[in-house]
N, C-alpha and C. Protein backbone atom coordinates (compact mmCIF):
# COMPACT_ATOMS: atom_id res chain seq x y z
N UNK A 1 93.63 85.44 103.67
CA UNK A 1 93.91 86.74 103.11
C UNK A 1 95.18 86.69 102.28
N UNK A 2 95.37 87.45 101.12
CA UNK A 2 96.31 87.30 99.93
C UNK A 2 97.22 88.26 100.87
N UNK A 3 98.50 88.34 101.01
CA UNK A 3 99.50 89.16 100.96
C UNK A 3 100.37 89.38 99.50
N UNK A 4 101.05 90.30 99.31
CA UNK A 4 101.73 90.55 98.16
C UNK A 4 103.56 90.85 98.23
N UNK A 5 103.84 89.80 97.06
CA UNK A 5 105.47 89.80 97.75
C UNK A 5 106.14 89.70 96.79
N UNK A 6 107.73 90.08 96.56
CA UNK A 6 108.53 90.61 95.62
C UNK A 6 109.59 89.57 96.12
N UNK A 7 109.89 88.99 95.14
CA UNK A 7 111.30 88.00 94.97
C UNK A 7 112.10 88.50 93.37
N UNK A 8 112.82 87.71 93.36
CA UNK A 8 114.38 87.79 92.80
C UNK A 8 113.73 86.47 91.54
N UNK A 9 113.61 86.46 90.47
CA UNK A 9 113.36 84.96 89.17
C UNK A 9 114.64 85.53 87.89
N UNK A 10 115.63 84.62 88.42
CA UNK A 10 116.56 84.62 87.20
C UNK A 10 117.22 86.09 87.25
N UNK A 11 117.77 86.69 88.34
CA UNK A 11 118.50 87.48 88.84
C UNK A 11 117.00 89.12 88.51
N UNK A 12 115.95 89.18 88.27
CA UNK A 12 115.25 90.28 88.32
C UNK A 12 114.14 90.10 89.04
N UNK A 13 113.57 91.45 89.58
CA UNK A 13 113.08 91.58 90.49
C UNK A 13 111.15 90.93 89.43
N UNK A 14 110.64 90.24 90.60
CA UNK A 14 109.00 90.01 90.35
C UNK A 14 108.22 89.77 91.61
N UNK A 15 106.67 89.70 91.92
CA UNK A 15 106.00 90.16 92.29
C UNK A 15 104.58 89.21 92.14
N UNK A 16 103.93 88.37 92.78
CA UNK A 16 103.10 87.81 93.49
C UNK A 16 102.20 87.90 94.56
N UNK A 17 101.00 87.50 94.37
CA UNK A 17 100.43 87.53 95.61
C UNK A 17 100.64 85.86 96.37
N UNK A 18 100.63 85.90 97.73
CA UNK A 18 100.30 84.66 98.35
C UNK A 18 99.39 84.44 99.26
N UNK A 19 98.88 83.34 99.51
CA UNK A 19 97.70 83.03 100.37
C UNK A 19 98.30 81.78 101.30
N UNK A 20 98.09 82.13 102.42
CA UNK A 20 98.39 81.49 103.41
C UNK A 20 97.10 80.23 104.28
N UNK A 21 96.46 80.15 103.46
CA UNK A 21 94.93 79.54 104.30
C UNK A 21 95.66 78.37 103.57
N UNK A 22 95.64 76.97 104.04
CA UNK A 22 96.06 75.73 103.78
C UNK A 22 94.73 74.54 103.40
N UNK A 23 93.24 75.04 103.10
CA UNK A 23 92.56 74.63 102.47
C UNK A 23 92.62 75.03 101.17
N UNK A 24 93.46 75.79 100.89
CA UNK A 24 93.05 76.22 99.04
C UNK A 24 94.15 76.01 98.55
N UNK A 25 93.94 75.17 97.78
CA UNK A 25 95.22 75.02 96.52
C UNK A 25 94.96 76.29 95.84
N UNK A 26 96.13 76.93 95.93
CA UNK A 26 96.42 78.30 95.14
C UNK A 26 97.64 78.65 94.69
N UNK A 27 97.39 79.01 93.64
CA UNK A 27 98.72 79.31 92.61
C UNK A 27 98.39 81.08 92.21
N UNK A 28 99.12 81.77 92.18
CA UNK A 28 99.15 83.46 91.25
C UNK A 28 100.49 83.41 90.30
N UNK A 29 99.98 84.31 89.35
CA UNK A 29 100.61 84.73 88.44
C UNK A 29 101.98 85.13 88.86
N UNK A 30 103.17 85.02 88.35
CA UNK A 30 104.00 85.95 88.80
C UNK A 30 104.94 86.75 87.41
N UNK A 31 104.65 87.98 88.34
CA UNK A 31 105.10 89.45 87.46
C UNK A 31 106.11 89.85 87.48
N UNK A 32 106.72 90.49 86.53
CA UNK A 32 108.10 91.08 86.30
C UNK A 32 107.38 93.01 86.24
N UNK A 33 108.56 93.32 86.65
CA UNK A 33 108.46 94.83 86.48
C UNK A 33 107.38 95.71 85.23
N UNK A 34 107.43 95.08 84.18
CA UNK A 34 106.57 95.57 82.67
C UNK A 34 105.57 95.00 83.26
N UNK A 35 104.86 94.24 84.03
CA UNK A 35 103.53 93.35 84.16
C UNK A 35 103.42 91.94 83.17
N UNK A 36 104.52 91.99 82.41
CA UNK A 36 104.97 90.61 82.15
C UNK A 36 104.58 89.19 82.90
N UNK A 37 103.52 88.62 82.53
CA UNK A 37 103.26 87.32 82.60
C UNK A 37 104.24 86.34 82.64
N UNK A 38 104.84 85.55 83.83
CA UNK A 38 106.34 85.28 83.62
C UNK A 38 105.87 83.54 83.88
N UNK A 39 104.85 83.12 84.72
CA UNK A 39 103.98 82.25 84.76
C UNK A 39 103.62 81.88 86.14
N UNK A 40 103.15 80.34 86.82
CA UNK A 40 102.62 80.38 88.21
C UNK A 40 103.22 80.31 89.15
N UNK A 41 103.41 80.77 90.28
CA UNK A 41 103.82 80.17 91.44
C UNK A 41 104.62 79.21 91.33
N UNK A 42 103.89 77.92 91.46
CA UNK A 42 103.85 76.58 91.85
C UNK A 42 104.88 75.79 90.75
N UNK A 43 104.49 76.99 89.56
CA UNK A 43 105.87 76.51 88.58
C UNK A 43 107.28 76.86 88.84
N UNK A 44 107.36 77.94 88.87
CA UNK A 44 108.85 78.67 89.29
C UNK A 44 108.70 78.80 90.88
N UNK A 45 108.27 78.28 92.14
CA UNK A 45 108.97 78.25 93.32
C UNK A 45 110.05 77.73 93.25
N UNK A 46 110.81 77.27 92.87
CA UNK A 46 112.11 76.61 92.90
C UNK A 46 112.68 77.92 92.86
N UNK A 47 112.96 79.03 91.44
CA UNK A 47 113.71 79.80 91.47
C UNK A 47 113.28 80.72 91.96
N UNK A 48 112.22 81.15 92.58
CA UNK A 48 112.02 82.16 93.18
C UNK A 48 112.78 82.78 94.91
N UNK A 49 113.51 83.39 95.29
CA UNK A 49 114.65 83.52 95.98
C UNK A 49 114.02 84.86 96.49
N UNK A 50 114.53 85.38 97.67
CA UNK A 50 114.90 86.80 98.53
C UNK A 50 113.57 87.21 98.71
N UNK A 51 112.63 86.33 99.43
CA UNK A 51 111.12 86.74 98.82
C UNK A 51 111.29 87.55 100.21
N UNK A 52 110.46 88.51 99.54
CA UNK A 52 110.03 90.01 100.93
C UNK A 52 108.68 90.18 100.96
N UNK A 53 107.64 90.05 101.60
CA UNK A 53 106.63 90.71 101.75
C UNK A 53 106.25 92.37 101.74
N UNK A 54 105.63 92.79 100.59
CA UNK A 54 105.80 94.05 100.73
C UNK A 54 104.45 94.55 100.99
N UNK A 55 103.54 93.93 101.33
CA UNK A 55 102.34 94.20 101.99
C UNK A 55 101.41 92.70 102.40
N UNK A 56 100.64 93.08 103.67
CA UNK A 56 100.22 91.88 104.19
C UNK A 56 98.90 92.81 105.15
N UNK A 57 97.95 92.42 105.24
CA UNK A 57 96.31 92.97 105.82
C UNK A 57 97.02 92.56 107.21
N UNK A 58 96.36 93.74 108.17
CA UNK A 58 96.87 93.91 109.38
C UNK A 58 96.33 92.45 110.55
N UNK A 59 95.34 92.57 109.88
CA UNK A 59 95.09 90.76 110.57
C UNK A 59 95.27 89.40 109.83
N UNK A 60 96.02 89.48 109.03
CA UNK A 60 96.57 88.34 108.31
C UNK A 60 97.59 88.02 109.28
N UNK A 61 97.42 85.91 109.59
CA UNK A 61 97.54 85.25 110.10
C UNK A 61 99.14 84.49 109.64
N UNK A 62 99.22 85.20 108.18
CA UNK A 62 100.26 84.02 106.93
C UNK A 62 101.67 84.45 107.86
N UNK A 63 102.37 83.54 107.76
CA UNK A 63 103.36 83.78 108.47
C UNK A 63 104.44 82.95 107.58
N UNK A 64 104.98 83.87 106.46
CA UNK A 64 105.83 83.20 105.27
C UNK A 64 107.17 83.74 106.08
């Protein structure tokens, strides 16, 4: 199940989903406030910082 989560890229706030199942290589988009295409995951995890979960399905297992 995708949860959806808000971190800090280059001091402004953006916005991702993540998936916690460890059979799927998965990457999402990540968004800036305008819906700005800022690019993947897997590219900018490095700078991605202060990550908060701001929603997660009540039986989701992901434990970020």
């Amino acid at each position: 199940m995708n949860i959806h989560i808000m971190a800090i890229h280059k001091g402004k706030s953006v916005f991702y989903y993540g998936n916690c199942n460890p059979a799927i290589n998965y990457a999402s988009d990540v968004r800036d406030c305008n819906g700005e295409n800022l690019g993947y995951t897997n590219d900018l995890e490095d700078d991605l910082t202060n990550r908060t979960i701001i929603w997660k399905h009540k039986n989701s297992k992901c434990n970020f």
